[in-house]
Protein backbone atom coordinates (compact mmCIF):
# COMPACT_ATOMS: atom_id res chain seq x y z
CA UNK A 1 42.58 -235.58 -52.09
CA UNK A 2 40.73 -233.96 -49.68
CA UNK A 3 38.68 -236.78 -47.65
CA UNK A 4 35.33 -235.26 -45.16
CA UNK A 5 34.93 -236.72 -41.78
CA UNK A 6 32.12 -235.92 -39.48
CA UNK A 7 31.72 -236.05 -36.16
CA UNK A 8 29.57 -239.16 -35.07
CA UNK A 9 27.75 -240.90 -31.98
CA UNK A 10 29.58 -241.02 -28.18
CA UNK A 11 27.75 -243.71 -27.60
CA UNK A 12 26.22 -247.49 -28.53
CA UNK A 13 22.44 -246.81 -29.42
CA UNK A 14 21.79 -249.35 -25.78
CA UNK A 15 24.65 -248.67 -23.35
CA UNK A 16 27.20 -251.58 -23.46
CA UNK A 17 26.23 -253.83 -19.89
CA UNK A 18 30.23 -254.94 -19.79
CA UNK A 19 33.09 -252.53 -19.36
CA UNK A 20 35.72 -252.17 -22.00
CA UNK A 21 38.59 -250.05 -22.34
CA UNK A 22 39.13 -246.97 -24.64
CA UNK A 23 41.39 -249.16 -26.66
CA UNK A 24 42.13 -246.24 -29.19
CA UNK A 25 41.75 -243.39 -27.01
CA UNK A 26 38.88 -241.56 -25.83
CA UNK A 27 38.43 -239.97 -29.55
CA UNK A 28 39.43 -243.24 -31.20
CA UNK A 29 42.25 -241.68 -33.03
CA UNK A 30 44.64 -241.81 -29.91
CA UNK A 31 44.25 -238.69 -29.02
CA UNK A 32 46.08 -237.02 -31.54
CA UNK A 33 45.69 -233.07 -31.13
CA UNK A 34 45.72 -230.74 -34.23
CA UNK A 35 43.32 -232.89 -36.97
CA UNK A 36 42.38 -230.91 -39.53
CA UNK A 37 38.93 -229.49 -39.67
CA UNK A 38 36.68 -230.55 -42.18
CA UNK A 39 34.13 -229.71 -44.56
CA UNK A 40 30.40 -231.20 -45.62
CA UNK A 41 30.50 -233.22 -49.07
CA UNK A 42 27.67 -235.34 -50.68
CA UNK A 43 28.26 -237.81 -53.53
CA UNK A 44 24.53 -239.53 -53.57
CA UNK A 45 24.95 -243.06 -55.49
CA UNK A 46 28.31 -242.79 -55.61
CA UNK A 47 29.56 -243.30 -52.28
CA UNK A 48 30.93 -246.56 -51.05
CA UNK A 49 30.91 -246.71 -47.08
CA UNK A 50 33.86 -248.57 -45.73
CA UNK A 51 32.49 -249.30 -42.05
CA UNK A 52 35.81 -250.39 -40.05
CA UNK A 53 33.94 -249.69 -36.77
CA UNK A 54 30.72 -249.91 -34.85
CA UNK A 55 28.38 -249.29 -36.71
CA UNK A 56 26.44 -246.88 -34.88
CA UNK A 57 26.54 -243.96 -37.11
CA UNK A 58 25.42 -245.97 -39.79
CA UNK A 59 22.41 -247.19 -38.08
CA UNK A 60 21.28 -243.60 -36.87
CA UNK A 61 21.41 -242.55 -40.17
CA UNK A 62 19.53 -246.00 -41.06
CA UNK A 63 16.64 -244.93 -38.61
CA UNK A 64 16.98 -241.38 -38.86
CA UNK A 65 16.17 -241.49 -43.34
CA UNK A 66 15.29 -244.88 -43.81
CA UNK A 67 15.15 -245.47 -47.59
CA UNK A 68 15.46 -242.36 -48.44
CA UNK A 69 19.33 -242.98 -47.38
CA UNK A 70 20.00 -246.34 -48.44
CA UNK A 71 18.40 -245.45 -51.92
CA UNK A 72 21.97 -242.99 -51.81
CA UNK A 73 24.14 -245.72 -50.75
CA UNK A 74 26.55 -247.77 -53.39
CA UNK A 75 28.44 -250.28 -51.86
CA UNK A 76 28.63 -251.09 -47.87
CA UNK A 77 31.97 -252.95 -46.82
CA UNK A 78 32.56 -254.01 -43.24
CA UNK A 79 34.95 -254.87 -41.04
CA UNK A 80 33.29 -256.60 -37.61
CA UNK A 81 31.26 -259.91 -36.91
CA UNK A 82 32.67 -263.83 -36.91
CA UNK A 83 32.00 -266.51 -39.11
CA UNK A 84 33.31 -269.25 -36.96
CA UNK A 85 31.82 -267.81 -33.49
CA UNK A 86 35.65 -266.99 -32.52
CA UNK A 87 35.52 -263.57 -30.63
CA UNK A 88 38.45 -261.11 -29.49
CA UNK A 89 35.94 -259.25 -26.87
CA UNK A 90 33.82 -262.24 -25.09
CA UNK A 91 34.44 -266.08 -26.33
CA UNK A 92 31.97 -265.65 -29.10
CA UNK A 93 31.68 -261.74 -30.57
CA UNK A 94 34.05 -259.92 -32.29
CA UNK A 95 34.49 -256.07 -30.67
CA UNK A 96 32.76 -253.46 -33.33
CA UNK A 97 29.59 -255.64 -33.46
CA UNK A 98 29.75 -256.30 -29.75
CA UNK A 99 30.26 -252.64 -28.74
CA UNK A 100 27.00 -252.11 -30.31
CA UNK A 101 24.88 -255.37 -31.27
CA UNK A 102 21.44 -253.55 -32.14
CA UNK A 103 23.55 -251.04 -34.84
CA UNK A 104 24.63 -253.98 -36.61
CA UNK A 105 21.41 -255.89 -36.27
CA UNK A 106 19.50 -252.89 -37.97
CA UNK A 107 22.34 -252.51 -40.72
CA UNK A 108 22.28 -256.14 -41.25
CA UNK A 109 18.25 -256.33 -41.55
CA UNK A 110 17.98 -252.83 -43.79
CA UNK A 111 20.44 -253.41 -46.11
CA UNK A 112 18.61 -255.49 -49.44
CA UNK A 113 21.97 -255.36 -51.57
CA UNK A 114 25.13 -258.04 -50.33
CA UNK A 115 27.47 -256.31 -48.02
CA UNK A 116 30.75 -257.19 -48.42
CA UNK A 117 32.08 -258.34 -44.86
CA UNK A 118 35.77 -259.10 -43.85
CA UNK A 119 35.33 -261.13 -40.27
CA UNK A 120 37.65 -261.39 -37.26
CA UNK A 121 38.80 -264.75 -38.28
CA UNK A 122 39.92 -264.00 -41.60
CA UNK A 123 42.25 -261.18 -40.02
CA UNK A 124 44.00 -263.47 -38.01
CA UNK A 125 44.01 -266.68 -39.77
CA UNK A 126 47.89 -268.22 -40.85
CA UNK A 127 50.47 -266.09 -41.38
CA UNK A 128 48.73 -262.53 -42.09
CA UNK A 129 49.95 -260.40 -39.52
CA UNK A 130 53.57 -258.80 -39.76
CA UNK A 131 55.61 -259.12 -36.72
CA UNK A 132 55.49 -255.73 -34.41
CA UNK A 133 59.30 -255.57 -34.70
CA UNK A 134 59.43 -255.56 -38.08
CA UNK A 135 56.42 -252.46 -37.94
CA UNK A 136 58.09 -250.61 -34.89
CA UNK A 137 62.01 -251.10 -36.34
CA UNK A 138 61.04 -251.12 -40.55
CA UNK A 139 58.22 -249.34 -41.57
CA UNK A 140 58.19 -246.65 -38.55
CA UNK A 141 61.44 -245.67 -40.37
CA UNK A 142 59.54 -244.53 -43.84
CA UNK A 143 60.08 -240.64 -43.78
CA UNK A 144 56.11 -239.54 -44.64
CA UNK A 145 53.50 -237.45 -43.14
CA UNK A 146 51.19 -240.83 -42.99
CA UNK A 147 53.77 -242.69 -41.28
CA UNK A 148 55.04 -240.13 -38.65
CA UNK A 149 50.86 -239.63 -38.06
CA UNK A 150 50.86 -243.55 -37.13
CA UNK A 151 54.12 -243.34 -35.37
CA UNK A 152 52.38 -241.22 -32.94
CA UNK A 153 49.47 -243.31 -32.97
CA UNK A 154 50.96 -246.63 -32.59
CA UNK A 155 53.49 -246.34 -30.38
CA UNK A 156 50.64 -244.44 -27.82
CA UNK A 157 48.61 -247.57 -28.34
CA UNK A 158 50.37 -250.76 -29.24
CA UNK A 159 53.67 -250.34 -27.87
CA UNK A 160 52.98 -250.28 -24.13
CA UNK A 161 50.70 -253.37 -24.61
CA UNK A 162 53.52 -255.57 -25.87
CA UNK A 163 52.12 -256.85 -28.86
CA UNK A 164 53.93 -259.67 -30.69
CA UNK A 165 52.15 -258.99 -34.20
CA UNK A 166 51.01 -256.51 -35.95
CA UNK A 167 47.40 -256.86 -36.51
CA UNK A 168 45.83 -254.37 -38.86
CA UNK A 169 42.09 -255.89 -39.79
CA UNK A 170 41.03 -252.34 -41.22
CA UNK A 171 43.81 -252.95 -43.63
CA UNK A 172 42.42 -255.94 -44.89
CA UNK A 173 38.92 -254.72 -45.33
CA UNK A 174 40.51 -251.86 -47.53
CA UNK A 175 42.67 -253.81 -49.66
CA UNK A 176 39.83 -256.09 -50.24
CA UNK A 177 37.87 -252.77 -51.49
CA UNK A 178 40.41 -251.53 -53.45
CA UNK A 179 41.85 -254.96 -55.12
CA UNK A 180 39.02 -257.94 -55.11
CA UNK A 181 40.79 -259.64 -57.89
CA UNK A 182 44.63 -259.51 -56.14
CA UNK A 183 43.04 -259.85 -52.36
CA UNK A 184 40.16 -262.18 -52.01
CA UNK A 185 40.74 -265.99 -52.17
CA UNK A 186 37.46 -267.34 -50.68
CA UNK A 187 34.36 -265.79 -50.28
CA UNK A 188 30.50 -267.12 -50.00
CA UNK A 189 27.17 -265.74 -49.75
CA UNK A 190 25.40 -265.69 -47.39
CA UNK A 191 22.21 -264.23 -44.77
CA UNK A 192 23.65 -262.97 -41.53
CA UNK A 193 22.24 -260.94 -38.93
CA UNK A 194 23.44 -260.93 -35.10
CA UNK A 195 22.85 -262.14 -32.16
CA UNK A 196 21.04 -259.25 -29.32
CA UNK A 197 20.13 -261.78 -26.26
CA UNK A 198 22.02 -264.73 -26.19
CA UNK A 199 23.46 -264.99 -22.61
CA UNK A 200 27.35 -266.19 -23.81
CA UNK A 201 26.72 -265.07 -27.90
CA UNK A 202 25.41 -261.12 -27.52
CA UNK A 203 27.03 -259.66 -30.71
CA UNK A 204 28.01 -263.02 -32.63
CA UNK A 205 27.62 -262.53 -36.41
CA UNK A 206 24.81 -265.60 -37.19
CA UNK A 207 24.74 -267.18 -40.72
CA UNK A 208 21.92 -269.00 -42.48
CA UNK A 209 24.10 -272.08 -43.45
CA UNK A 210 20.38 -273.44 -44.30
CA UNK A 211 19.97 -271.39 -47.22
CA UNK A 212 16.29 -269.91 -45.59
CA UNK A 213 16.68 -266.30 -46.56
CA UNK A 214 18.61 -264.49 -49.81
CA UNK A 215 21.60 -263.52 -49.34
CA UNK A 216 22.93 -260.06 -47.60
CA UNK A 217 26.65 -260.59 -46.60
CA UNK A 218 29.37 -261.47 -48.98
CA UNK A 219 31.48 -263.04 -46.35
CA UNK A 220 35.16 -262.81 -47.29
CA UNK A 221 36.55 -266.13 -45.46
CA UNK A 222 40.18 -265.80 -46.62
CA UNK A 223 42.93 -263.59 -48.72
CA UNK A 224 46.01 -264.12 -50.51
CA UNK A 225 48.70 -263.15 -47.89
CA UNK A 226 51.43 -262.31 -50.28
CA UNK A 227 49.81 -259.82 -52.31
CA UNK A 228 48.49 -258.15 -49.28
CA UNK A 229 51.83 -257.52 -47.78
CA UNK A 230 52.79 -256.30 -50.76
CA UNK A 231 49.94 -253.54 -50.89
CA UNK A 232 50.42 -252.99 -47.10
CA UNK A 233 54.45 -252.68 -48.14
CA UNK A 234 53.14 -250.35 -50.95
CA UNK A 235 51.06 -248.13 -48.76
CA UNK A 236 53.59 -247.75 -46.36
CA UNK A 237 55.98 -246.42 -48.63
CA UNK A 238 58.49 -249.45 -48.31
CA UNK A 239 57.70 -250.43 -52.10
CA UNK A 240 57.76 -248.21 -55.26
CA UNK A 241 54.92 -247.84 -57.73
CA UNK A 242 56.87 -250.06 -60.18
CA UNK A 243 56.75 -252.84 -58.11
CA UNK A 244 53.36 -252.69 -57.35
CA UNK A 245 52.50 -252.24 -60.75
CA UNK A 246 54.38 -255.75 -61.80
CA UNK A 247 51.96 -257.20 -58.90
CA UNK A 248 49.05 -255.76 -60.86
CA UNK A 249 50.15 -256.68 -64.03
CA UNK A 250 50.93 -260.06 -63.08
């Protein structure tokens, strides 16, 4: 399957006032040479937009069509924000919103329908990450184009830094997507928007625990671990279809 990527924004839509790193690379692919090129699609009301980003292309297409676009949207999943105010950036926000506050401020206040959002916390909570031996001396062994792609990747990125786990929040927002029923263990309803001046909370995901406005965020606050090491296992290559087809049947 054939899958269309554009080229999008260089840039927040206000210039970020703190320094941060290129954590995965200056095209935030790691710098991988040789992608393929690729062509312009359109699937109007039948696209679901996985946002596992900042989400400044979103918003410049927001403010660029206005309802006009939206009317074209489907679903909108996201990874990014907080529920509990934990951040991974500053104390309190959570790097894609942070990186660009206003973008996911005018996502937040355009889209009517309830986005489904996977938070920082959820990604982290327990025992959900695998640990980075078990990615860098297992699963870099799987003999597939995917694989040797994040080989490269990986090993650029994670590998000088040391990491202890694995941490793959993207993943979870996409298994999520693609199984609610096996995934998602706790999720609630509610209005969030986020925080643009707060001196220590610029970027921090705020829900009405109040109840004052309908709801706009499904807020998924917790998954079932197994079954998503199992899909992540799946994906990878490390189990066969028949096994994830017991997990499904079961």
């Amino acid at each position: 399957m054939d899958i269309p990527v554009y080229r999008g924004c260089d840039h927040s839509i206000i210039p970020p006032n703190f320094e941060h790193r290129h954590f995965h690379g200056l095209d935030g692919f790691g710098d991988v040479a040789n992608l393929p090129y690729v062509t312009k699609v359109q699937h109007p009301n039948k696209i679901d937009f996985i946002l596992v980003g900042p989400l400044t292309n979103f918003a410049v297409c927001i403010n660029m069509y206005g309802k006009q676009f939206l009317d074209k949207v489907r679903n909108i999943y996201i990874m990014g924000g907080n529920y509990r105010g934990k951040g991974n950036v500053t104390k309190s926000a959570e790097f894609n919103f942070r990186l660009d506050p206003e973008a996911a401020h005018i996502v937040f206040e355009s889209f009517t329908k309830p986005m489904m959002v996977v938070p920082w916390e959820t990604c982290i909570d327990g025992d959900m990450n695998y640990d980075a031996d078990w990615r860098f001396e297992v699963l870099s062994k799987v003999d597939s184009k995917v694989m040797h792609l994040m080989n490269t990747v990986e090993n650029s990125l994670l590998r000088p830094l040391g990491y202890a786990k694995w941490i793959i929040c993207d993943a979870v927002l996409v298994a999520a997507f693609l199984f609610p029923e096996l995934i998602i263990t706790r999720s609630r309803l509610y209005h969030a928007t986020v925080e643009l001046t707060g001196q220590h909370t610029r970027g921090q995901m705020v829900l009405d625990h109040k109840r004052m406005d309908a709801g706009n965020a499904c807020v998924i606050m917790s998954v079932h671990t197994d079954n998503y090491r199992q899909i992540v296992a799946w994906t990878a290559g490390l189990l066969g279809d028949e096994g994830m087809e017991k997990i499904l049947c079961d």
